[in-house]
PDB file of N, CA and C in Angstrom:
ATOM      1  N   UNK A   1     -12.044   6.947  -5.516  1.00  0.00           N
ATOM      2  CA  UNK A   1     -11.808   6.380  -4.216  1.00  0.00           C
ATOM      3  C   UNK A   1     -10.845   7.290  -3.442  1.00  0.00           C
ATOM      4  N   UNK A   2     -11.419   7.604  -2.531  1.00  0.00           N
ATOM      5  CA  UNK A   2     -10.203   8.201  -1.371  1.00  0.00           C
ATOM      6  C   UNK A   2      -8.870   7.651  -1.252  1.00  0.00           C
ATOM      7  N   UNK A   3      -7.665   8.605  -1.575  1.00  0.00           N
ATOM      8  CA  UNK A   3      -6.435   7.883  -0.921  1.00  0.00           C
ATOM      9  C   UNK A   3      -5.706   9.077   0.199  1.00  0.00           C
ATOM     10  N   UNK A   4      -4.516   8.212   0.550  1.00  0.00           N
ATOM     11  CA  UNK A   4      -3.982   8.502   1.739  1.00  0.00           C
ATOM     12  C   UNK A   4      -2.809   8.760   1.429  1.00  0.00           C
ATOM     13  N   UNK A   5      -2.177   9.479   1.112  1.00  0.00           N
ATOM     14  CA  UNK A   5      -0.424  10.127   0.824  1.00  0.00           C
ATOM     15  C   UNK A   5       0.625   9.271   2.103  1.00  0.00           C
ATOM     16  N   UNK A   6       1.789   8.705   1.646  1.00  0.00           N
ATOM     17  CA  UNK A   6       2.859   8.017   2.192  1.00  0.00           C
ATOM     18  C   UNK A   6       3.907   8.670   1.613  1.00  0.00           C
ATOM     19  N   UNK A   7       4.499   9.287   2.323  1.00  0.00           N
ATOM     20  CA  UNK A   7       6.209   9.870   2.402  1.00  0.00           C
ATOM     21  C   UNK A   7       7.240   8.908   3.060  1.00  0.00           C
ATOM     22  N   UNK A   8       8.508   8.969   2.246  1.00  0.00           N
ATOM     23  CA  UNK A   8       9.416   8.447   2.345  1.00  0.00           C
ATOM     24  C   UNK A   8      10.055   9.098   3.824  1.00  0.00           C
ATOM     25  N   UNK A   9      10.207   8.369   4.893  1.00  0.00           N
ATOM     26  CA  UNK A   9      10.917   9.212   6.082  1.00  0.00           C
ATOM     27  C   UNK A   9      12.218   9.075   6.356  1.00  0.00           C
ATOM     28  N   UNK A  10      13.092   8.295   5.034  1.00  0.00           N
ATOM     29  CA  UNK A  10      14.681   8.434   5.568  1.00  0.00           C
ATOM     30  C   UNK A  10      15.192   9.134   4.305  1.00  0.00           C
ATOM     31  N   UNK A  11      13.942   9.678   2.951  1.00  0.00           N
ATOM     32  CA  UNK A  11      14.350  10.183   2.205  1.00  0.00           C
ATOM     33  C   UNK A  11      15.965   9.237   1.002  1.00  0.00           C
ATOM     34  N   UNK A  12      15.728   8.151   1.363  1.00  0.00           N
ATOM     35  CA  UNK A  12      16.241   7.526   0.414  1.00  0.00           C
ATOM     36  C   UNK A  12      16.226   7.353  -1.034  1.00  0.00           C
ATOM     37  N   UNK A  13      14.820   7.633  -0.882  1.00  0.00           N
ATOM     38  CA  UNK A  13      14.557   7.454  -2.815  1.00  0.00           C
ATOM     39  C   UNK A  13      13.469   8.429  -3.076  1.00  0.00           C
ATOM     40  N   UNK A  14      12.990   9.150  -2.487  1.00  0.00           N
ATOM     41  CA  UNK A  14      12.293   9.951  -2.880  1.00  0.00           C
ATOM     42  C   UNK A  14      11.345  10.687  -1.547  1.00  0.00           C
ATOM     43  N   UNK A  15      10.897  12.142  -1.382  1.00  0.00           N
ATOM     44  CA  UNK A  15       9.809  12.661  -0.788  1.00  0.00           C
ATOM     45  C   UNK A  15       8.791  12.835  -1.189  1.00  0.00           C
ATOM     46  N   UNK A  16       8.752  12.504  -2.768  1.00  0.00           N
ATOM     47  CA  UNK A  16       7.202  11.914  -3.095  1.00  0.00           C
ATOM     48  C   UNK A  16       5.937  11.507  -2.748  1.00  0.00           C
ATOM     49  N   UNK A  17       5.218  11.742  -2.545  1.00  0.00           N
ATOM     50  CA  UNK A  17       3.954  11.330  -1.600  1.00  0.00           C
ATOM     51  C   UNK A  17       3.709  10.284  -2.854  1.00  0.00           C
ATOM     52  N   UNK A  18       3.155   9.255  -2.081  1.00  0.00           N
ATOM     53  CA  UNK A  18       2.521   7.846  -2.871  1.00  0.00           C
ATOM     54  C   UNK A  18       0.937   7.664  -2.880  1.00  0.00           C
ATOM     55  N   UNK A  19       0.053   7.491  -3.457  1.00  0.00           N
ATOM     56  CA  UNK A  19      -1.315   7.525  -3.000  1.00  0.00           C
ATOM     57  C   UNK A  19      -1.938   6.546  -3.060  1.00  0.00           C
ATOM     58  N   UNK A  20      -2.018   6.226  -1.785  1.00  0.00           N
ATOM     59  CA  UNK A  20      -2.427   4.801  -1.400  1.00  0.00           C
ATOM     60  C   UNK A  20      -3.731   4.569  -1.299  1.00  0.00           C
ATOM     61  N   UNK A  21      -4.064   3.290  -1.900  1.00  0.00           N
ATOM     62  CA  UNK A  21      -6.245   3.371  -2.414  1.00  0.00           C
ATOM     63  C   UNK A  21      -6.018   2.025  -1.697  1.00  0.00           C
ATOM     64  N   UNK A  22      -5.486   0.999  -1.304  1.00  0.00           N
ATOM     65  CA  UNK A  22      -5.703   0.222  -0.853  1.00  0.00           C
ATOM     66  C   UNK A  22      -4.706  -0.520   0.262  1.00  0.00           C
ATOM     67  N   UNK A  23      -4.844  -1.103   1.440  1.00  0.00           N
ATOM     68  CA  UNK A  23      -4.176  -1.432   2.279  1.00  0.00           C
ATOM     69  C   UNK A  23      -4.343  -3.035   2.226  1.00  0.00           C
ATOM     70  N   UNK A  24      -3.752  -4.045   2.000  1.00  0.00           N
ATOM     71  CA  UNK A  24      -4.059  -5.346   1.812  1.00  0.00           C
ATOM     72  C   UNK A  24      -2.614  -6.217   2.574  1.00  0.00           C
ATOM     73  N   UNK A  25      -3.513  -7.171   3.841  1.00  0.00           N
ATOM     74  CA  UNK A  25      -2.870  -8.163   4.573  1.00  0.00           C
ATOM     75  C   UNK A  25      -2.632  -9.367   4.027  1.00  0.00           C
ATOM     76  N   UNK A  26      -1.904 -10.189   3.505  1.00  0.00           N
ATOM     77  CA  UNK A  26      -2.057 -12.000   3.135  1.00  0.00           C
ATOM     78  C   UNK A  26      -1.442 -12.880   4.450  1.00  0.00           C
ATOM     79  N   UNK A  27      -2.429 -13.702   4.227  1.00  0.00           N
ATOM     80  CA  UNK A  27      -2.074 -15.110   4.977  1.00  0.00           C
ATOM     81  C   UNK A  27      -0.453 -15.018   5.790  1.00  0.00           C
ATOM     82  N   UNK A  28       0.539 -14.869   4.893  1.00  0.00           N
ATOM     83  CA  UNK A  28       1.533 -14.766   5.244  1.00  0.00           C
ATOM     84  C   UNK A  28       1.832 -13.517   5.702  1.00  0.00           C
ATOM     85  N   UNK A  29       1.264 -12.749   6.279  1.00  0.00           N
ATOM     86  CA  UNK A  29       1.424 -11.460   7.135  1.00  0.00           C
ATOM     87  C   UNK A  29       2.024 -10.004   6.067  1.00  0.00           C
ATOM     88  N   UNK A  30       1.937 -10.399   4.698  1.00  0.00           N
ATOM     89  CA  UNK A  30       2.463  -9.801   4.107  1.00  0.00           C
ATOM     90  C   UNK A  30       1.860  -8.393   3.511  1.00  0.00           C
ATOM     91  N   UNK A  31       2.315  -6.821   3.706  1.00  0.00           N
ATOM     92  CA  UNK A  31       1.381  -6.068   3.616  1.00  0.00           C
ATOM     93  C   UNK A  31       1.623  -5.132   2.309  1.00  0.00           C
ATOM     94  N   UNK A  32       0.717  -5.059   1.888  1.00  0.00           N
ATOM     95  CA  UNK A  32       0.601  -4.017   0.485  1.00  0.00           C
ATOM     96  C   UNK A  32      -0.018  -3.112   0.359  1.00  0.00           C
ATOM     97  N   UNK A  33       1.031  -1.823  -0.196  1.00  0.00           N
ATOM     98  CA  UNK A  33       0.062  -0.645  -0.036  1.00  0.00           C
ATOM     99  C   UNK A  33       0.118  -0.205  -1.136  1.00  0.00           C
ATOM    100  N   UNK A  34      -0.767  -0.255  -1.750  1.00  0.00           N
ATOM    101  CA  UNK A  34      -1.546  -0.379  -3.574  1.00  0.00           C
ATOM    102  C   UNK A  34      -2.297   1.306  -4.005  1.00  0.00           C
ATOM    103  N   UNK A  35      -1.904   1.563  -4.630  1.00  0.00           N
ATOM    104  CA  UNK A  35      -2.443   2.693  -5.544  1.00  0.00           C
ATOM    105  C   UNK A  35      -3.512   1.544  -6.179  1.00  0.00           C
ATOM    106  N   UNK A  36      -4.745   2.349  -7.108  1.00  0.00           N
ATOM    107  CA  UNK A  36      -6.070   1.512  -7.629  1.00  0.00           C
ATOM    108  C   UNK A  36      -5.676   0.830  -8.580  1.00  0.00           C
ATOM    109  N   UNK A  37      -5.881  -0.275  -8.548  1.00  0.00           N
ATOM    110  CA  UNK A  37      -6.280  -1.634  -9.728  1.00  0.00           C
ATOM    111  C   UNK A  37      -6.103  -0.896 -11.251  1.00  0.00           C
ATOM    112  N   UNK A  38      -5.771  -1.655 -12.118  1.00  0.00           N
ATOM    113  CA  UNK A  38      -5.668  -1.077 -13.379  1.00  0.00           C
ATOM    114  C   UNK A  38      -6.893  -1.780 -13.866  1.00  0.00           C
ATOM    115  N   UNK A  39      -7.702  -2.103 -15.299  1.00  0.00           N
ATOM    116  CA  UNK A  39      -8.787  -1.954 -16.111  1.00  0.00           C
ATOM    117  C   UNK A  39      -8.006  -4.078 -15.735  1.00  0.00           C
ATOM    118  N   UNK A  40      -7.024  -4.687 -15.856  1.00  0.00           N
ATOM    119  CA  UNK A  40      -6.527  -5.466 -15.456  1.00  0.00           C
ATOM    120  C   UNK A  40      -6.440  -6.063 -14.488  1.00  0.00           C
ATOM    121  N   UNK A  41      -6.806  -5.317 -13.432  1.00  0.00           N
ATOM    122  CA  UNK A  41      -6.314  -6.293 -12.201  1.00  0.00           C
ATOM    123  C   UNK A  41      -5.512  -5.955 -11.337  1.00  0.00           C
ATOM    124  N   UNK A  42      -4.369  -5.448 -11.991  1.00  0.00           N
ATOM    125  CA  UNK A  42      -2.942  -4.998 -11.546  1.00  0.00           C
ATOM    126  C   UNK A  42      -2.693  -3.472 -10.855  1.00  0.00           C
ATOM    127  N   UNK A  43      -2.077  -3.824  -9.759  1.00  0.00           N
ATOM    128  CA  UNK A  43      -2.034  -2.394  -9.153  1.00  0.00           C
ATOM    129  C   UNK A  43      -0.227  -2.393  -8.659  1.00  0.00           C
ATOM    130  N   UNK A  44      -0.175  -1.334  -8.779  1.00  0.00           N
ATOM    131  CA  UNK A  44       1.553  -0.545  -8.173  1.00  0.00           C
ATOM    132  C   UNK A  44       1.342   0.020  -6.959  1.00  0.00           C
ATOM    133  N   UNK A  45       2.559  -0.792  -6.360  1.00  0.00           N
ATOM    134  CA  UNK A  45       3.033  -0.494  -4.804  1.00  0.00           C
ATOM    135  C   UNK A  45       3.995  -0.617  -4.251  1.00  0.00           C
ATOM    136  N   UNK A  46       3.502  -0.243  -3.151  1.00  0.00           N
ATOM    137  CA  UNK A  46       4.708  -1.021  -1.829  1.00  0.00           C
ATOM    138  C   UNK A  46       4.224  -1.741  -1.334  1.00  0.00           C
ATOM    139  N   UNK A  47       5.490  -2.981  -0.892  1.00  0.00           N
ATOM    140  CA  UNK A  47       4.881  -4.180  -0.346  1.00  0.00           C
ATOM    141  C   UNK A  47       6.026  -4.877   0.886  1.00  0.00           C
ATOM    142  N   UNK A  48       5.643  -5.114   2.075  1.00  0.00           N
ATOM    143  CA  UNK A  48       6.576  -5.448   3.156  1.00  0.00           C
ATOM    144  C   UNK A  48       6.246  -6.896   3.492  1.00  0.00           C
ATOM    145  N   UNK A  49       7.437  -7.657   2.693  1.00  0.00           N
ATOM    146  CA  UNK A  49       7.313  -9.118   2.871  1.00  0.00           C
ATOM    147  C   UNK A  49       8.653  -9.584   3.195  1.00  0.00           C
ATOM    148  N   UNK A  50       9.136 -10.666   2.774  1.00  0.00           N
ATOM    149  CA  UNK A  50      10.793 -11.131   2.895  1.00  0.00           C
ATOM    150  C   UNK A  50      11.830  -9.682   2.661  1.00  0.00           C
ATOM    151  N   UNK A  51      11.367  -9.079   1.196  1.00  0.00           N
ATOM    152  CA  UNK A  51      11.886  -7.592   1.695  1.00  0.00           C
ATOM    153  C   UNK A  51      11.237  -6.554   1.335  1.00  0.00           C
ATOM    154  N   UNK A  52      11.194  -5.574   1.694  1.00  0.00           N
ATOM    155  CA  UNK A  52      10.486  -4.550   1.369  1.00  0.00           C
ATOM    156  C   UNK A  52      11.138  -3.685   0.094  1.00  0.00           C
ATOM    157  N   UNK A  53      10.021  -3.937  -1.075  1.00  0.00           N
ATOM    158  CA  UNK A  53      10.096  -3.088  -2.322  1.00  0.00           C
ATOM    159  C   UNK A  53       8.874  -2.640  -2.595  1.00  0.00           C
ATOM    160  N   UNK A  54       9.428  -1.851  -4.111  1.00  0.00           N
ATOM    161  CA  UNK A  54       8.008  -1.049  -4.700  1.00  0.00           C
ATOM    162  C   UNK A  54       7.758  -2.103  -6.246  1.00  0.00           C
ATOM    163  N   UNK A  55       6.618  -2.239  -6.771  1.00  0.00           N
ATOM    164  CA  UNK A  55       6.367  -3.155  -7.711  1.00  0.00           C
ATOM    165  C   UNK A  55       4.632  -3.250  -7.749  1.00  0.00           C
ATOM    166  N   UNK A  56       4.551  -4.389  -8.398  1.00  0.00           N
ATOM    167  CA  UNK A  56       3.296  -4.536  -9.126  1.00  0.00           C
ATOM    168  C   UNK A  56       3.032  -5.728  -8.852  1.00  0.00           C
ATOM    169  N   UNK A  57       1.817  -5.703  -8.662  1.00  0.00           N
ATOM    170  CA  UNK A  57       0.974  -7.080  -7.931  1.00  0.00           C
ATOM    171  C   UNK A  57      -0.291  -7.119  -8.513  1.00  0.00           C
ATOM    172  N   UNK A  58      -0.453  -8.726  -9.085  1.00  0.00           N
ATOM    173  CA  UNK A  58      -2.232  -8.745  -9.773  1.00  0.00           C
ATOM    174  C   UNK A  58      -3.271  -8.971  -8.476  1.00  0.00           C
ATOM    175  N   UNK A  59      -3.827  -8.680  -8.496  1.00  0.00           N
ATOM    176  CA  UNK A  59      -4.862  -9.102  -7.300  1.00  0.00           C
ATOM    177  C   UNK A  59      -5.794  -9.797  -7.907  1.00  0.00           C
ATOM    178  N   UNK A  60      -5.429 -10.504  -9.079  1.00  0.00           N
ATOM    179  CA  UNK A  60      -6.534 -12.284  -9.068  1.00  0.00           C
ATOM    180  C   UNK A  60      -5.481 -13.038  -8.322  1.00  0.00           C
ATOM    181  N   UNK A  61      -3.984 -12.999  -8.382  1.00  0.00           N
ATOM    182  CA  UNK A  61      -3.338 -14.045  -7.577  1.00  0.00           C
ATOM    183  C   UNK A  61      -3.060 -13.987  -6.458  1.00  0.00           C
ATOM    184  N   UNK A  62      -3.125 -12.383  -5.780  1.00  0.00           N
ATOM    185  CA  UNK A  62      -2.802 -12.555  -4.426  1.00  0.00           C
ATOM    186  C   UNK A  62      -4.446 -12.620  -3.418  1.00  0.00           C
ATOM    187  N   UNK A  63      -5.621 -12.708  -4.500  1.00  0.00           N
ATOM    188  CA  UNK A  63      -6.970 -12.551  -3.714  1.00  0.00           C
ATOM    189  C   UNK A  63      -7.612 -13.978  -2.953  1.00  0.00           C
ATOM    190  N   UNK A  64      -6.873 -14.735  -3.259  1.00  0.00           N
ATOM    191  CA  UNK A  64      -7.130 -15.929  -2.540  1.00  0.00           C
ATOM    192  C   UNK A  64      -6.335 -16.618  -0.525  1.00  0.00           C
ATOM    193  N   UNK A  65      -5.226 -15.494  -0.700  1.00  0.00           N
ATOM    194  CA  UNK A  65      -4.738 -15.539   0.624  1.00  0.00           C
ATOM    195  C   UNK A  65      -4.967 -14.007   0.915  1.00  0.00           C
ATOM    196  N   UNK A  66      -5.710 -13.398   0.600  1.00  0.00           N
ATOM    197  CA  UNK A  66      -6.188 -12.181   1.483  1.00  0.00           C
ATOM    198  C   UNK A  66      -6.851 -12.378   2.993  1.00  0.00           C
ATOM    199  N   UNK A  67      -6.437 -12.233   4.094  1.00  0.00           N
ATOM    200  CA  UNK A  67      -7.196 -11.834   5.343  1.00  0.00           C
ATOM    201  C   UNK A  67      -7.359 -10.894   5.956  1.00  0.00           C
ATOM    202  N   UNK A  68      -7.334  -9.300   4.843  1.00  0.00           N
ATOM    203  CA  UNK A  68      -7.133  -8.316   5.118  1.00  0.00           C
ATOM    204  C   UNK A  68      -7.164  -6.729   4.616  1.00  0.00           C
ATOM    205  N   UNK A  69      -8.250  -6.696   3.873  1.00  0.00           N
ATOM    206  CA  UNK A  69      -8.072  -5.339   3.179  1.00  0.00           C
ATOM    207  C   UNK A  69      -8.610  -3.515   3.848  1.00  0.00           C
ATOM    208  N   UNK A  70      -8.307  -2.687   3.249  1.00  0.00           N
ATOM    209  CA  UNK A  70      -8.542  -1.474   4.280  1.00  0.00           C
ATOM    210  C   UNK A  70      -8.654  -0.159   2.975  1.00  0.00           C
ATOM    211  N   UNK A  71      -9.684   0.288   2.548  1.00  0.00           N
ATOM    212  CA  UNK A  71      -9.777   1.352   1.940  1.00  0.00           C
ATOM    213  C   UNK A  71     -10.652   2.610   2.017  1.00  0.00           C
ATOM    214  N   UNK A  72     -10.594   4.080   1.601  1.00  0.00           N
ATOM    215  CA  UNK A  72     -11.229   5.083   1.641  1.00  0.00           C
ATOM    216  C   UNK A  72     -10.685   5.387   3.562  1.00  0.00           C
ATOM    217  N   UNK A  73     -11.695   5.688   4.215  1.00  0.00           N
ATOM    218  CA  UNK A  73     -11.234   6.067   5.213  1.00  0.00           C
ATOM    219  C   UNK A  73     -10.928   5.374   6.630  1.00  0.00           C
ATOM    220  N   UNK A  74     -11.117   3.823   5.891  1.00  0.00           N
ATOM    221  CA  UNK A  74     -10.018   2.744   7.102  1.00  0.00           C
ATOM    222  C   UNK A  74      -8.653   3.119   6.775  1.00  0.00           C
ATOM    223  N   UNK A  75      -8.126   3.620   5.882  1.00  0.00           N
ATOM    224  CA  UNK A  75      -6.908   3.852   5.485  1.00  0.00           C
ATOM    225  C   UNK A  75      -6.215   4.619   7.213  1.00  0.00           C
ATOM    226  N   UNK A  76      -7.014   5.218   7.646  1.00  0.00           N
ATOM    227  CA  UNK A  76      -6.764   6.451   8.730  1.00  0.00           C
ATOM    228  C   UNK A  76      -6.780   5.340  10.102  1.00  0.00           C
ATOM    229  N   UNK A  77      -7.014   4.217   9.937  1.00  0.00           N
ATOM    230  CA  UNK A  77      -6.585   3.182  11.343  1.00  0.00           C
ATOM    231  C   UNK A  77      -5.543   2.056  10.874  1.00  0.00           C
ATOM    232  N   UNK A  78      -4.998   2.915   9.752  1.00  0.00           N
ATOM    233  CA  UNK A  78      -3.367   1.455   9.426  1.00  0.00           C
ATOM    234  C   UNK A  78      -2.240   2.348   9.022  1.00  0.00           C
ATOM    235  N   UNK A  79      -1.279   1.587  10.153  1.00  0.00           N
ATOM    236  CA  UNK A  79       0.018   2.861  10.388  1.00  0.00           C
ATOM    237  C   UNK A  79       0.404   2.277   8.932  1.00  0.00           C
ATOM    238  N   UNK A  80       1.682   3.043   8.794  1.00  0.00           N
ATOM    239  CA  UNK A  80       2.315   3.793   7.351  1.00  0.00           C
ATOM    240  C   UNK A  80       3.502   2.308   7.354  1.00  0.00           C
ATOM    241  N   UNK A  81       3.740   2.218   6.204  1.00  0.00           N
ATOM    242  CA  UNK A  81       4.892   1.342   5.879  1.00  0.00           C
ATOM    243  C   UNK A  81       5.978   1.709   6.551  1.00  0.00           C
ATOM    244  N   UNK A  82       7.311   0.626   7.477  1.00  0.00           N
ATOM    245  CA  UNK A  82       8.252   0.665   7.515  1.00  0.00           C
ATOM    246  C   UNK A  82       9.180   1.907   7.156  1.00  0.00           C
ATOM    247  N   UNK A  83       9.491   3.370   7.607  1.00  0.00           N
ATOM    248  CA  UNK A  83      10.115   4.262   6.893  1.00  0.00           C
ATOM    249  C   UNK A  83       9.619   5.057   6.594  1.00  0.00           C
ATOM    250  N   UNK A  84       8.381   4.865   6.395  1.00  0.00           N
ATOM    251  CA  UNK A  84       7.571   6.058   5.745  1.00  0.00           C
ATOM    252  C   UNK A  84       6.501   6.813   6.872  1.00  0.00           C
ATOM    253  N   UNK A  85       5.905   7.849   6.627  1.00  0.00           N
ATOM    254  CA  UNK A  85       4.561   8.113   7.142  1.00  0.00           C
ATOM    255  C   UNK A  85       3.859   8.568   6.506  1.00  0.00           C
ATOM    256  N   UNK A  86       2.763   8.684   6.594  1.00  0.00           N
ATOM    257  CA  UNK A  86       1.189   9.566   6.545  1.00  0.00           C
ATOM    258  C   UNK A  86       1.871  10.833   6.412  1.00  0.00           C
ATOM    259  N   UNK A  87       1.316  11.331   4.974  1.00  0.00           N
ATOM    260  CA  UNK A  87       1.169  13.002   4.645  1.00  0.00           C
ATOM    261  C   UNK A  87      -0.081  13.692   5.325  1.00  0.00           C
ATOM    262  N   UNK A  88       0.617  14.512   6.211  1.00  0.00           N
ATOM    263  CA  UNK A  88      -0.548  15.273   6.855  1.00  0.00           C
ATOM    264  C   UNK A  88      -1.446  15.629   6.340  1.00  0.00           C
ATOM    265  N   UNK A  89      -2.907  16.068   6.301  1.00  0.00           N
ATOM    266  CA  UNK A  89      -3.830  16.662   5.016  1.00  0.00           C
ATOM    267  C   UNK A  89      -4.226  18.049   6.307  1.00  0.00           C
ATOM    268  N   UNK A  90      -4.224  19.206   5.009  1.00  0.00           N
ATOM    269  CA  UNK A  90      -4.139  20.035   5.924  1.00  0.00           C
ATOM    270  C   UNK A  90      -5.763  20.967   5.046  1.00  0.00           C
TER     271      UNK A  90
END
């Protein structure tokens, strides 16, 4: 699956590029930006809700308030997390 590189832009914890396979909205406006599903379910991210951290989320429990997912090259019409941006591809 196509991903989309996210850099840290205040350089707080890292300039790491992150590779983001999935963009996912919930009910509660809450947004996750997911590297791919494990053989489990479970995928590692960033996620901007009450507060913004990095962690792990199953997507059997958050797939029921989904109103919102974005992958391969919708990735390129959803701005970058809070802080961060889009790694240029050159």
């Amino acid at each position: 699956m196509k991903t989309r590189n996210i850099i840290n832009s205040n350089n707080e914890d890292t300039t790491e590029p992150f590779a983001v396979a999935l963009h996912v909205i919930l009910r509660n406006f809450w947004e996750y930006y997911l590297e791919e599903p494990d053989k489990d379910g479970v995928a590692f991210g960033y996620v901007m809700g009450v507060e913004n951290e990095w962690g792990s989320v199953s997507m059997d429990e958050i797939k029921p308030y989904i109103i919102s997912t974005a992958k391969g090259a919708e990735l390129d019409e959803i701005m970058p997390p809070q802080g961060y941006h889009w790694e240029e591809v050159k």
